[in-house]
N, C-alpha and C. Protein backbone atom coordinates (compact mmCIF):
# COMPACT_ATOMS: atom_id res chain seq x y z
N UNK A 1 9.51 -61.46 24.33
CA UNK A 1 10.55 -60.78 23.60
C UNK A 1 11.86 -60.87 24.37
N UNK A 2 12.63 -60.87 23.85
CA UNK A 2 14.68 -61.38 24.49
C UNK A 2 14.61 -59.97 24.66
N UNK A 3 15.40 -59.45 25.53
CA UNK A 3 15.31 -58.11 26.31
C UNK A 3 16.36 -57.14 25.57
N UNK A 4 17.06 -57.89 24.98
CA UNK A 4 17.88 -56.98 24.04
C UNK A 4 17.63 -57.52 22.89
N UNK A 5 18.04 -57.03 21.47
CA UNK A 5 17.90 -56.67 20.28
C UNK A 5 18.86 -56.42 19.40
N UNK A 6 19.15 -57.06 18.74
CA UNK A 6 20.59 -56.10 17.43
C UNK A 6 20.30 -56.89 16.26
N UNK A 7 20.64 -56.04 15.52
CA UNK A 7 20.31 -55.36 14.18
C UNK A 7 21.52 -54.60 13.43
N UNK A 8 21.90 -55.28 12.25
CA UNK A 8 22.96 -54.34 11.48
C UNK A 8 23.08 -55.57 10.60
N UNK A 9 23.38 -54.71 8.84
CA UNK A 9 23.29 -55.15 7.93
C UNK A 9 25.11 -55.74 8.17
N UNK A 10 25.98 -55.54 8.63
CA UNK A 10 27.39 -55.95 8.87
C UNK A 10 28.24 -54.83 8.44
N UNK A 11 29.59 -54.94 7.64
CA UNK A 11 30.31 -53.89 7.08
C UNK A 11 29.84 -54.08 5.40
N UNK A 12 29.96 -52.33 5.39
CA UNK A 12 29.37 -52.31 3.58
C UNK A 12 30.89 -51.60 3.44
N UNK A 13 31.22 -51.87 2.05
CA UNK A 13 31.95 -50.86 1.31
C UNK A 13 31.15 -50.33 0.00
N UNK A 14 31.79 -49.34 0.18
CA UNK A 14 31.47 -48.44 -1.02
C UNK A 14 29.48 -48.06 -1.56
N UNK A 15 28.44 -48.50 -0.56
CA UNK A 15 27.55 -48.42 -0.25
C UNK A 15 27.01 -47.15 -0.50
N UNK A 16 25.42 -47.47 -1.33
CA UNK A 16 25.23 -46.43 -2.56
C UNK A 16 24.05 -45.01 -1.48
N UNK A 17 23.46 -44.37 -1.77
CA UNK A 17 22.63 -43.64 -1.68
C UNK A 17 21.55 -44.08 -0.72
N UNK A 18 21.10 -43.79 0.31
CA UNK A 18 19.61 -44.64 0.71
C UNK A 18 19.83 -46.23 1.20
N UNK A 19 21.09 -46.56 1.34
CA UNK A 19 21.21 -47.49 1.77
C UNK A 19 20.62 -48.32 3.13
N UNK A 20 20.45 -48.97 3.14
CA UNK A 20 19.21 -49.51 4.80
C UNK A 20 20.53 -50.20 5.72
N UNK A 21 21.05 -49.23 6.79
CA UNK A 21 22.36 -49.97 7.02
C UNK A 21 22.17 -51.20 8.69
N UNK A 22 20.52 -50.82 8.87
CA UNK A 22 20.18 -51.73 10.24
C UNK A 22 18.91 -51.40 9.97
N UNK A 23 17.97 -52.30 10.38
CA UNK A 23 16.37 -52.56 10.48
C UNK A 23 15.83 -53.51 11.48
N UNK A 24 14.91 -53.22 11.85
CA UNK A 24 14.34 -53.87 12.99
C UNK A 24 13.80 -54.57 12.77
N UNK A 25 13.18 -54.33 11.05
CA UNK A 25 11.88 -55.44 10.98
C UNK A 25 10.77 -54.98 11.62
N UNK A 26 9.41 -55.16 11.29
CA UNK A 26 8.37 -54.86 12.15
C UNK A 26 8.42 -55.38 13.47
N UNK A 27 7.96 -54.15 14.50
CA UNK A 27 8.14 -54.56 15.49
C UNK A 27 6.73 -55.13 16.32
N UNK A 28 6.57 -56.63 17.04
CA UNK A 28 5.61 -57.61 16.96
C UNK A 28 5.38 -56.93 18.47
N UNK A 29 5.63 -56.26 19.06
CA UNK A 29 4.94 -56.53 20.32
C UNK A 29 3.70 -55.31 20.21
N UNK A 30 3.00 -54.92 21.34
CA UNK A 30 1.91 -53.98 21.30
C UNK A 30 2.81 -52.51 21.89
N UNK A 31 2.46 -51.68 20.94
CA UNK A 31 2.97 -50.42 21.61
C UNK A 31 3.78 -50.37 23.05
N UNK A 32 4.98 -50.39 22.68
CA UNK A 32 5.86 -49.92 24.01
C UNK A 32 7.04 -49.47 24.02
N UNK A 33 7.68 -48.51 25.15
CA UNK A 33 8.75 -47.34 25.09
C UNK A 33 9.75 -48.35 24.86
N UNK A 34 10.98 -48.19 23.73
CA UNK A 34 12.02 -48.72 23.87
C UNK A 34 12.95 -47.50 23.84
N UNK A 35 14.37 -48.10 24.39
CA UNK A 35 15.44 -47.85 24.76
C UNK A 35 16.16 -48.16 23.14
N UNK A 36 16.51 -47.14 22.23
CA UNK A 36 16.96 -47.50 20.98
C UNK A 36 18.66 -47.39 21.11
N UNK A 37 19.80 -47.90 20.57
CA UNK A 37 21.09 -47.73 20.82
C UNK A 37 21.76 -47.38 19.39
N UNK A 38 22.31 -46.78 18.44
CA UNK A 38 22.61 -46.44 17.39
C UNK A 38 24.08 -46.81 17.74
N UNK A 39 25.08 -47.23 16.61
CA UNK A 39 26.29 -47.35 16.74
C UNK A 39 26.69 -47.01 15.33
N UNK A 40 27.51 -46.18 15.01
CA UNK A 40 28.17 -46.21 13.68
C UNK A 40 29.28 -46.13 13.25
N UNK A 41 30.38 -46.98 12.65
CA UNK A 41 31.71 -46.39 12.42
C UNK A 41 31.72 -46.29 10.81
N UNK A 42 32.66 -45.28 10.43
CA UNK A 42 32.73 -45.06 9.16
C UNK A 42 34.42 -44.62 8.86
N UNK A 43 34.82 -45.03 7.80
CA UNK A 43 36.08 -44.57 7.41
C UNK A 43 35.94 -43.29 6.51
N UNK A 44 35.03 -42.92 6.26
CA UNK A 44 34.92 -41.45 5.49
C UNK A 44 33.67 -40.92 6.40
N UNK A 45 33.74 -39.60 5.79
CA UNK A 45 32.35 -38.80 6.43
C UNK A 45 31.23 -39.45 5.81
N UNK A 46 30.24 -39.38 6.86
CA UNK A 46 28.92 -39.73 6.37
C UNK A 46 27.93 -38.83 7.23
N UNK A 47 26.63 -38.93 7.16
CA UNK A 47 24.99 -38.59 7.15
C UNK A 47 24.29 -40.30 7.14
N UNK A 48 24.09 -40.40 8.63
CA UNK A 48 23.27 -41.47 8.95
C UNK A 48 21.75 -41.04 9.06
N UNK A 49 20.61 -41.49 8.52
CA UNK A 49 19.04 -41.01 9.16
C UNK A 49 18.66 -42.08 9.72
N UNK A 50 18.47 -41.38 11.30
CA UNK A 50 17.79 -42.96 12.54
C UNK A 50 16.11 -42.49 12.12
N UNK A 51 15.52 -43.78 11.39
CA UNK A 51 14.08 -43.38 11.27
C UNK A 51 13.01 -44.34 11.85
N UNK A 52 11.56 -43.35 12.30
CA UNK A 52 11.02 -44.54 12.50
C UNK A 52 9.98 -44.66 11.98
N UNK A 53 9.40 -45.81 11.35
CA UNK A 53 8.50 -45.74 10.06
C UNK A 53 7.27 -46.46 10.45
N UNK A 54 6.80 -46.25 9.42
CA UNK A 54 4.97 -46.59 9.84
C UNK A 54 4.99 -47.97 9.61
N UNK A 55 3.73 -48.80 10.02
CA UNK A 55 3.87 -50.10 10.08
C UNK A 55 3.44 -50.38 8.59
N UNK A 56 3.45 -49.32 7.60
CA UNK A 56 3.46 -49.83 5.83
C UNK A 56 5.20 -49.95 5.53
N UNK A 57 5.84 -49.42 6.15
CA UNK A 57 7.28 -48.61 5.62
C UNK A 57 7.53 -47.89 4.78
N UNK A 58 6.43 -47.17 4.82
CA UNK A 58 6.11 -46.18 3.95
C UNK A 58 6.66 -44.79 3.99
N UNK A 59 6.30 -44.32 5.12
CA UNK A 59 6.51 -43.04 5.67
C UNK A 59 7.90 -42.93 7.33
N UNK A 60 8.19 -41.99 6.94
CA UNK A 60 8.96 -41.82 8.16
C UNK A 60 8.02 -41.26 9.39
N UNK A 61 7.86 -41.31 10.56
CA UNK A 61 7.12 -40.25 11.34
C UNK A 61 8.03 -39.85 11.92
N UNK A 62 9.40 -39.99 12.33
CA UNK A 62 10.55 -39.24 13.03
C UNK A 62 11.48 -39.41 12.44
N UNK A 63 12.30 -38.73 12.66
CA UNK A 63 13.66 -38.32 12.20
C UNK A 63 14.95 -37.69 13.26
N UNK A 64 16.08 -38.22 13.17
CA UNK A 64 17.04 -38.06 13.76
C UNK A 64 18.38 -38.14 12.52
N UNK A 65 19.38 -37.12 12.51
CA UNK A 65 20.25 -37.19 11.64
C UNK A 65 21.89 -37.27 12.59
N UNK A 66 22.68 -38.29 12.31
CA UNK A 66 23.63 -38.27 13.05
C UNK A 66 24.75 -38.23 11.63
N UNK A 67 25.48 -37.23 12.43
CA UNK A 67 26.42 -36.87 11.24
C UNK A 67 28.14 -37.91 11.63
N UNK A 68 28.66 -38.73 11.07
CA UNK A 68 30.07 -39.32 11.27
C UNK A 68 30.82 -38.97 10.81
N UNK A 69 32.04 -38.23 11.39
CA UNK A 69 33.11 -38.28 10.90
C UNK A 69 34.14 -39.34 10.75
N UNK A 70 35.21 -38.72 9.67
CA UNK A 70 36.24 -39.69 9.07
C UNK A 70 36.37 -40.60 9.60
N UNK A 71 36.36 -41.83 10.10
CA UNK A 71 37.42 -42.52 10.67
C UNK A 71 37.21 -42.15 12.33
N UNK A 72 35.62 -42.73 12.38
CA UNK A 72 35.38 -42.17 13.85
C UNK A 72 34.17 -43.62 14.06
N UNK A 73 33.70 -43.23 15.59
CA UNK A 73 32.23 -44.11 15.77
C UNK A 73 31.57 -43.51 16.54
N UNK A 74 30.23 -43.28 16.14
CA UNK A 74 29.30 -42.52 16.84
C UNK A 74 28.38 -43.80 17.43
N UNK A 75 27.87 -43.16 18.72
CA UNK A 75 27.00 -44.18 19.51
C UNK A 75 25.81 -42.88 20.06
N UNK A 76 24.89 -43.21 19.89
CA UNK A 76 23.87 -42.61 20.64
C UNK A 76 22.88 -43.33 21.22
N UNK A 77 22.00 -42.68 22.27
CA UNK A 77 20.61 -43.80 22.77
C UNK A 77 19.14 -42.32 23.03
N UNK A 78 17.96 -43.42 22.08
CA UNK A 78 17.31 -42.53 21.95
C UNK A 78 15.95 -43.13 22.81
N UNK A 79 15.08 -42.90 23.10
CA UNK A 79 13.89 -43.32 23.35
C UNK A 79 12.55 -43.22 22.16
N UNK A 80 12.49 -44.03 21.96
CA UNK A 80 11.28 -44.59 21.07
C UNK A 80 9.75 -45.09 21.50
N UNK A 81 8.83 -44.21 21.42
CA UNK A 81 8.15 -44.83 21.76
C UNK A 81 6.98 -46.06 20.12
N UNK A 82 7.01 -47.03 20.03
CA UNK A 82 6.80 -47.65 18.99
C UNK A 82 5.66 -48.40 19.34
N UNK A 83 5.13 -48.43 17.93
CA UNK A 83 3.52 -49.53 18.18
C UNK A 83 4.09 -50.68 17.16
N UNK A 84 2.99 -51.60 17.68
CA UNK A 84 2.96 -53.13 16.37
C UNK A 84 3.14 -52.78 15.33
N UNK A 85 4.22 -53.27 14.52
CA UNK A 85 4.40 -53.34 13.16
C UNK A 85 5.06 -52.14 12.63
N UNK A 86 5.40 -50.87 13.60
CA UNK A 86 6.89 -49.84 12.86
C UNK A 86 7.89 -50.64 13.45
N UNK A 87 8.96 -50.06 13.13
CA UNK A 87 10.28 -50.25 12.21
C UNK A 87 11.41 -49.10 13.19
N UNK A 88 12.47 -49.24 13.34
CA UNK A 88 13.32 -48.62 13.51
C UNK A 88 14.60 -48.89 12.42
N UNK A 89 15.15 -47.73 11.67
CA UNK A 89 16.42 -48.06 10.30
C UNK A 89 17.01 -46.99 10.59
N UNK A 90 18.28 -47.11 10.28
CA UNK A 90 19.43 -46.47 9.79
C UNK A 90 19.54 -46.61 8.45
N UNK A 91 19.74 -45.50 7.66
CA UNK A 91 19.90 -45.34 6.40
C UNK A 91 20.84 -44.49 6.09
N UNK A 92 21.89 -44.54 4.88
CA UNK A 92 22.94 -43.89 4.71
C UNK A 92 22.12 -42.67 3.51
N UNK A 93 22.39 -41.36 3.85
CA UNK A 93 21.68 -40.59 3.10
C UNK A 93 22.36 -40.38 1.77
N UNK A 94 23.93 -40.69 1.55
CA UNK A 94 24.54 -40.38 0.38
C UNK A 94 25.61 -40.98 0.00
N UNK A 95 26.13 -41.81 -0.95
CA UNK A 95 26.87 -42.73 -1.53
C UNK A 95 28.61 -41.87 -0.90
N UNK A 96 28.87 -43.03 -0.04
CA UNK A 96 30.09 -43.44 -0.10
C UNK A 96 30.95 -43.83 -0.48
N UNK A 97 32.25 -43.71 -0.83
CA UNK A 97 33.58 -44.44 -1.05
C UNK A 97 34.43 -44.88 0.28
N UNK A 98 34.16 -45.85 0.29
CA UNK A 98 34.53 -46.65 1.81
C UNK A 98 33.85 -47.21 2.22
N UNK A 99 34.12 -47.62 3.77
CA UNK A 99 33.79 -48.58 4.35
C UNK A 99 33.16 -48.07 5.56
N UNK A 100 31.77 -48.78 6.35
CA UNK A 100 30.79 -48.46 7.15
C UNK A 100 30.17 -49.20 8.05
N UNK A 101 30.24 -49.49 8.96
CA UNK A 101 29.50 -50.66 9.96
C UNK A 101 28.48 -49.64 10.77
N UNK A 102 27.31 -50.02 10.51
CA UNK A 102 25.91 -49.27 11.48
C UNK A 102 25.21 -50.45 12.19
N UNK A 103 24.86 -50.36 13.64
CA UNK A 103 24.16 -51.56 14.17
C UNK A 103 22.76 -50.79 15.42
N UNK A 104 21.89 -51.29 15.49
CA UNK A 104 20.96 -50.74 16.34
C UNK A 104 20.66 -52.29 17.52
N UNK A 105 20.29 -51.61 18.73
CA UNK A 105 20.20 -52.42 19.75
C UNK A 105 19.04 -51.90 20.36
N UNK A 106 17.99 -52.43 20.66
CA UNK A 106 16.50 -52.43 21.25
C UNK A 106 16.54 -53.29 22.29
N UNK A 107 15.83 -52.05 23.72
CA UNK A 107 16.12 -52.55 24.92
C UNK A 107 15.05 -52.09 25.28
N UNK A 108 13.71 -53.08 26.03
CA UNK A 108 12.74 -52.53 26.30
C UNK A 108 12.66 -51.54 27.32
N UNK A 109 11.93 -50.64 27.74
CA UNK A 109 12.16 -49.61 28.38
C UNK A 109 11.42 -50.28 30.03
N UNK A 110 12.12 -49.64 31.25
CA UNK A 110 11.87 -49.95 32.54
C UNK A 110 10.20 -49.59 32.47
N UNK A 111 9.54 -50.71 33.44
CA UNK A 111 8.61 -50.10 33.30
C UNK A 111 7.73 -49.10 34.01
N UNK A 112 8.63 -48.55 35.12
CA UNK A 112 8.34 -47.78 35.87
C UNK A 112 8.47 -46.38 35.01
N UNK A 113 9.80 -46.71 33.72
CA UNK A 113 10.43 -45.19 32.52
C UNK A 113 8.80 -45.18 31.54
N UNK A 114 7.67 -45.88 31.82
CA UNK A 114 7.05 -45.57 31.07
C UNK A 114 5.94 -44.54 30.99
């Protein structure tokens, strides 16, 4: 696996409800701690959900809600611990008017942090 990771659908405008604004794709390796990086800028307020989903993409099993303001960029870093085949997404919880760039960066975790 390349030791870093990114992920982001690019800039959306006007981007509806539930939107998937970064995805990881199933993740191929065997259960291990990553280092997750969230980035978001938005020209209006938004409600980002950092989720991490079962290897159906079915279900969420965690949840994180990062709230953006106007004309701002939020960055956070979370620890994940993930098995074969979940998913890490950003999803926009509610239709916008404007414009939005969300990107996620996966950094395997030290392995001494495990």
């Amino acid at each position: 696996m390349a030791r870093i990771r990114h992920y982001t659908a690019g800039r959306l405008t006007n981007p509806g409800a539930n939107t998937v604004l970064a995805d990881t794709g199933p993740i191929p390796e065997d259960d291990q701690l990553f280092d997750v990086y969230a980035t978001v800028r938005s020209s209006v307020g938004a409600l980002i959900r950092c989720e991490l989903r079962d290897d159906t993409n079915t279900n969420t099993l965690e949840l994180t809600e990062l709230n953006v303001p106007a004309g701002n960029t939020v960055h956070i870093k979370m620890p994940f611990y993930i098995r074969k085949g979940q998913r890490i997404r950003l999803v926009l919880d509610a239709a916008i008017t404007g414009n939005i760039t969300a990107s996620l960066r996966l950094f395997l975790a030290l392995p001494w942090m495990a």
